[in-house]
C-alpha atoms as a PDB file:
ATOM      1  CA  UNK A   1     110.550 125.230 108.090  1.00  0.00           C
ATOM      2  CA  UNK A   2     107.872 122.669 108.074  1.00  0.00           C
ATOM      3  CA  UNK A   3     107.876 120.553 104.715  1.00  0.00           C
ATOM      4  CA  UNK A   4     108.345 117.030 103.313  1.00  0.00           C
ATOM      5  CA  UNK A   5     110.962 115.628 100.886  1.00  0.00           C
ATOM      6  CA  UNK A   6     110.716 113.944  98.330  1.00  0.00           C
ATOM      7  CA  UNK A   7     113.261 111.102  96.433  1.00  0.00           C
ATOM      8  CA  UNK A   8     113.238 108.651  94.142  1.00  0.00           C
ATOM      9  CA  UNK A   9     112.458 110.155  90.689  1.00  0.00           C
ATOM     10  CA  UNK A  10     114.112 108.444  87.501  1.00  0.00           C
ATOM     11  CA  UNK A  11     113.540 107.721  84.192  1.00  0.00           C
ATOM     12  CA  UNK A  12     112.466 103.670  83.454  1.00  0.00           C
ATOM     13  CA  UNK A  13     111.190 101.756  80.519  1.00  0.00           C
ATOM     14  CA  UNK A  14     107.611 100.742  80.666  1.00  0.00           C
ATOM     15  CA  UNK A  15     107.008  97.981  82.446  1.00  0.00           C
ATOM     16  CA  UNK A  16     109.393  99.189  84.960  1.00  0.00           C
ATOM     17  CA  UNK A  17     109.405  99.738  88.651  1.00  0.00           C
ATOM     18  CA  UNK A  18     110.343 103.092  91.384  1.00  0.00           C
ATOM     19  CA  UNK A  19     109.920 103.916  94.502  1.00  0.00           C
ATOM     20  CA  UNK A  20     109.347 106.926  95.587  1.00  0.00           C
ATOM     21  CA  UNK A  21     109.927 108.540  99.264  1.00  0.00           C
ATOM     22  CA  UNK A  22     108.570 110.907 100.933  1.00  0.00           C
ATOM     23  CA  UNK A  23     109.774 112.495 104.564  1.00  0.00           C
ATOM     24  CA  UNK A  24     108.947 115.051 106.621  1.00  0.00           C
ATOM     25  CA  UNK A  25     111.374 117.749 107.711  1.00  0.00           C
ATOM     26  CA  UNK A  26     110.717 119.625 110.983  1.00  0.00           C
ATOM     27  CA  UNK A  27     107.679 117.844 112.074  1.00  0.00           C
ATOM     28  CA  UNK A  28     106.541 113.818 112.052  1.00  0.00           C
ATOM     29  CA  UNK A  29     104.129 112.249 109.680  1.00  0.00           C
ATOM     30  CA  UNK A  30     102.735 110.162 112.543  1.00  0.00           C
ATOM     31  CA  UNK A  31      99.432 111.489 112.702  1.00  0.00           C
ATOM     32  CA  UNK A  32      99.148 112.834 108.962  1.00  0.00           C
ATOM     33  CA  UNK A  33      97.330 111.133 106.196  1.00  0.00           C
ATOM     34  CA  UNK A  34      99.762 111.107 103.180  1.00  0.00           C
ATOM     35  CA  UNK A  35      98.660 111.637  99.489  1.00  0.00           C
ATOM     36  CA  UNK A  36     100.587 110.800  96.429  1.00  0.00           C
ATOM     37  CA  UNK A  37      99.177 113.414  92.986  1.00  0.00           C
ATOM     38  CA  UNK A  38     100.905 114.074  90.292  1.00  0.00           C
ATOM     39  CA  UNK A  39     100.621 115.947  87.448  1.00  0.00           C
ATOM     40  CA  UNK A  40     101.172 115.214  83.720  1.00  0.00           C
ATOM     41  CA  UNK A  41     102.773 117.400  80.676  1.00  0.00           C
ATOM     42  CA  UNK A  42      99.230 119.703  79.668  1.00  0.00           C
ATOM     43  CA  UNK A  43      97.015 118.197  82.366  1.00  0.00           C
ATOM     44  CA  UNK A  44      95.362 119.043  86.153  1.00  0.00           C
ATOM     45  CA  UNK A  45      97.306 117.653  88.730  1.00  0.00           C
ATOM     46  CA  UNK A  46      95.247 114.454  90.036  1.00  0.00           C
ATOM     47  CA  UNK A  47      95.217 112.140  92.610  1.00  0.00           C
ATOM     48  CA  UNK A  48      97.004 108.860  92.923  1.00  0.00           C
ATOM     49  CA  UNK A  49      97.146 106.955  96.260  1.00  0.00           C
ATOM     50  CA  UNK A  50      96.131 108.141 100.206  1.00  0.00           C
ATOM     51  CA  UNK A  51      97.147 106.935 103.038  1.00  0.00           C
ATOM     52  CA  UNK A  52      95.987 107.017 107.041  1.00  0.00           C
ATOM     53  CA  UNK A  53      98.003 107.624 109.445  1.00  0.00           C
ATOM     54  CA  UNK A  54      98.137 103.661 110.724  1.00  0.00           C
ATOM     55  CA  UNK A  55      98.769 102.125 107.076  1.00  0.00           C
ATOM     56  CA  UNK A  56      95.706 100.110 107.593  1.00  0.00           C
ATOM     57  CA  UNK A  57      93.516 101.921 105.030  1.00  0.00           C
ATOM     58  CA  UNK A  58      95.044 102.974 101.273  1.00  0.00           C
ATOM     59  CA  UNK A  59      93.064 104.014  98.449  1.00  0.00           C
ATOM     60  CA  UNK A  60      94.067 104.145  95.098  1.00  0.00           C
ATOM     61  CA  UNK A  61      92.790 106.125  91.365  1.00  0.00           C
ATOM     62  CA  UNK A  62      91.366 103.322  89.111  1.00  0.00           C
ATOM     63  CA  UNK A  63      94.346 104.000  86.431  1.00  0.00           C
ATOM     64  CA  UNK A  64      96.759 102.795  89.315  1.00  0.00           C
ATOM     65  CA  UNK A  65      95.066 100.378  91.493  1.00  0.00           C
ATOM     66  CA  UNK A  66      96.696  97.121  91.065  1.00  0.00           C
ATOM     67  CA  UNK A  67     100.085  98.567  89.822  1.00  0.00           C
ATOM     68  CA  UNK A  68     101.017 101.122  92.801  1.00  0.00           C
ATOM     69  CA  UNK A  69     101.268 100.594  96.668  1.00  0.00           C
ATOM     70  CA  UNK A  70     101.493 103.116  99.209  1.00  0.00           C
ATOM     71  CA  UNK A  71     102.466 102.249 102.507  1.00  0.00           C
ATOM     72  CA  UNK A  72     104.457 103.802 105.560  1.00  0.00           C
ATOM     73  CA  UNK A  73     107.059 103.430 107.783  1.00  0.00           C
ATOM     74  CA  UNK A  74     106.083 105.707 111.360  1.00  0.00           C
ATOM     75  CA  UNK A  75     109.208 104.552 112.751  1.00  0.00           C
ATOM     76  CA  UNK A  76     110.931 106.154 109.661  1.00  0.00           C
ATOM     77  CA  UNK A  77     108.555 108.806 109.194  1.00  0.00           C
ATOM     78  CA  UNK A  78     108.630 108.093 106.156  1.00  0.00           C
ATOM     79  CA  UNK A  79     105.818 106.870 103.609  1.00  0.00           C
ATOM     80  CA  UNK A  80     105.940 105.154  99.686  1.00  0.00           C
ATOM     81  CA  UNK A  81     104.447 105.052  96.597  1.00  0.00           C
ATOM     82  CA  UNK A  82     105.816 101.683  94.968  1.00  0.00           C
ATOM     83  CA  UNK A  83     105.103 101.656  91.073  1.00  0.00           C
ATOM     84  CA  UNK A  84     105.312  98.691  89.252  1.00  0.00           C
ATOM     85  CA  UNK A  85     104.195  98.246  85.882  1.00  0.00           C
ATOM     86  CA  UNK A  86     104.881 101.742  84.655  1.00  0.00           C
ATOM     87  CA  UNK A  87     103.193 102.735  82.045  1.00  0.00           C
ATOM     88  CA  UNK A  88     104.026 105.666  79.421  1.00  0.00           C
ATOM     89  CA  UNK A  89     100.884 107.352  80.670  1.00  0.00           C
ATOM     90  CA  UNK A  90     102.672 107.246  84.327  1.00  0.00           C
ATOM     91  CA  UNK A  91     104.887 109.652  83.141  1.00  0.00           C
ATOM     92  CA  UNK A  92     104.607 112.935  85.168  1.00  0.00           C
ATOM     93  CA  UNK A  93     105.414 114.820  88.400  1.00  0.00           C
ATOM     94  CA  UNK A  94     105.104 113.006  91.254  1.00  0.00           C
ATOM     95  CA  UNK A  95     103.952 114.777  95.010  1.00  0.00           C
ATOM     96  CA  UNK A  96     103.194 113.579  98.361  1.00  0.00           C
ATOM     97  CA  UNK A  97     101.003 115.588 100.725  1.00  0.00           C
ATOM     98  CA  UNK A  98     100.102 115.547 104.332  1.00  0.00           C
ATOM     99  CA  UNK A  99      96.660 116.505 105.680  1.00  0.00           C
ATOM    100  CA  UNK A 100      95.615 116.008 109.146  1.00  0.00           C
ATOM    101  CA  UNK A 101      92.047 114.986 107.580  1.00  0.00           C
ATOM    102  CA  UNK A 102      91.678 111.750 108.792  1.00  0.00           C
ATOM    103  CA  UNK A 103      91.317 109.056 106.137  1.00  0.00           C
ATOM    104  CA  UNK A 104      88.660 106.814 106.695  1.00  0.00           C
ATOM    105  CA  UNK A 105      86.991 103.453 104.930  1.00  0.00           C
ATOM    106  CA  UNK A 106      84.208 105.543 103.532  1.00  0.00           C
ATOM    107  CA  UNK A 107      85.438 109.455 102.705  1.00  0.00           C
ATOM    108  CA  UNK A 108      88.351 110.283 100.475  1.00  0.00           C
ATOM    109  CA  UNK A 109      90.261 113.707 100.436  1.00  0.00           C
ATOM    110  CA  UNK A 110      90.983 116.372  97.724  1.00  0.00           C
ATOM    111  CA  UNK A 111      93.581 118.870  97.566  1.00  0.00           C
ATOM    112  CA  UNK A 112      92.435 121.233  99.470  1.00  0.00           C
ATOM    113  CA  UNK A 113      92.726 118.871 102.262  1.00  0.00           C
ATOM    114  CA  UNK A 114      96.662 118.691 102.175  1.00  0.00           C
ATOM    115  CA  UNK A 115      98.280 121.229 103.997  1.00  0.00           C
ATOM    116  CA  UNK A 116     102.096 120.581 103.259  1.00  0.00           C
ATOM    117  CA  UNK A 117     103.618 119.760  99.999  1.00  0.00           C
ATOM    118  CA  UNK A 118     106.919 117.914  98.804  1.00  0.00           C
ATOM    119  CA  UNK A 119     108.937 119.833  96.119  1.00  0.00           C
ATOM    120  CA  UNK A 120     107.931 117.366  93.469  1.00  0.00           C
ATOM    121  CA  UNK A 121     109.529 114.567  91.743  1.00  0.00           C
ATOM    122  CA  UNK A 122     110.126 113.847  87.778  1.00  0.00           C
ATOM    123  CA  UNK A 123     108.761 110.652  87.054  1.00  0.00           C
ATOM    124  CA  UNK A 124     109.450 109.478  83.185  1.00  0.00           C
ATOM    125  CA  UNK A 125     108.474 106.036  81.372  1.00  0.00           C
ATOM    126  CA  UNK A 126     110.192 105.779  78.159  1.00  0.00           C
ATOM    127  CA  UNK A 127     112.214 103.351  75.870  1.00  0.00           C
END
């Protein structure tokens, strides 16, 4: 069965930092662009970071940008969402997604784009 896996969930105080992984079981992410959403108590699941399938290009959603980094590991086949700087408002489910869209400087992918899905994981910022 063709899916990815997801790890790294926790619960941190703000101004904390996770990382979260994300690997693909039965297939490689080699020539996938990767998505991070996620999806808060009450509210549409949005986007957070993408990925091409190089690394070279990453874009991020304003309310992240400066805080997260996504980057991947080919060799690994396996690609990151790096939070630092967590924020109560952070707080939420956490999915990567693989499309074979290519990414490119100038067009940016939605969900439809994504064509596997990890399970989801629980990210919580509180003290």
């Amino acid at each position: 069965q063709l899916q990815l896996v997801q790890s790294g969930g926790d619960r941190v105080q703000p101004g904390g930092s996770l990382r979260l992984s994300c690997a693909p079981s039965g297939f490689t992410l080699d020539y996938y662009t990767i998505g991070w959403f996620r999806r808060a108590p009450g509210k549409e699941r949005e986007g957070v970071s993408l990925i091409d399938s190089t690394g070279d290009i990453t874009k991020y959603a304003d309310s992240v940008k400066g805080r997260f980094t996504t980057s991947r590991d080919n060799a690994k086949s396996t690609v990151y969402l790096q939070m630092n700087s967590l924020k109560p408002e952070d707080t939420a489910v956490y999915y990567c997604a693989a499309s074979v869209v290519r990414l490119t400087t100038t067009n940016y992918l939605t969900e439809d784009d994504f064509v596997f899905w990890g399970q989801g994981t629980q990210v919580t910022i509180s003290s």
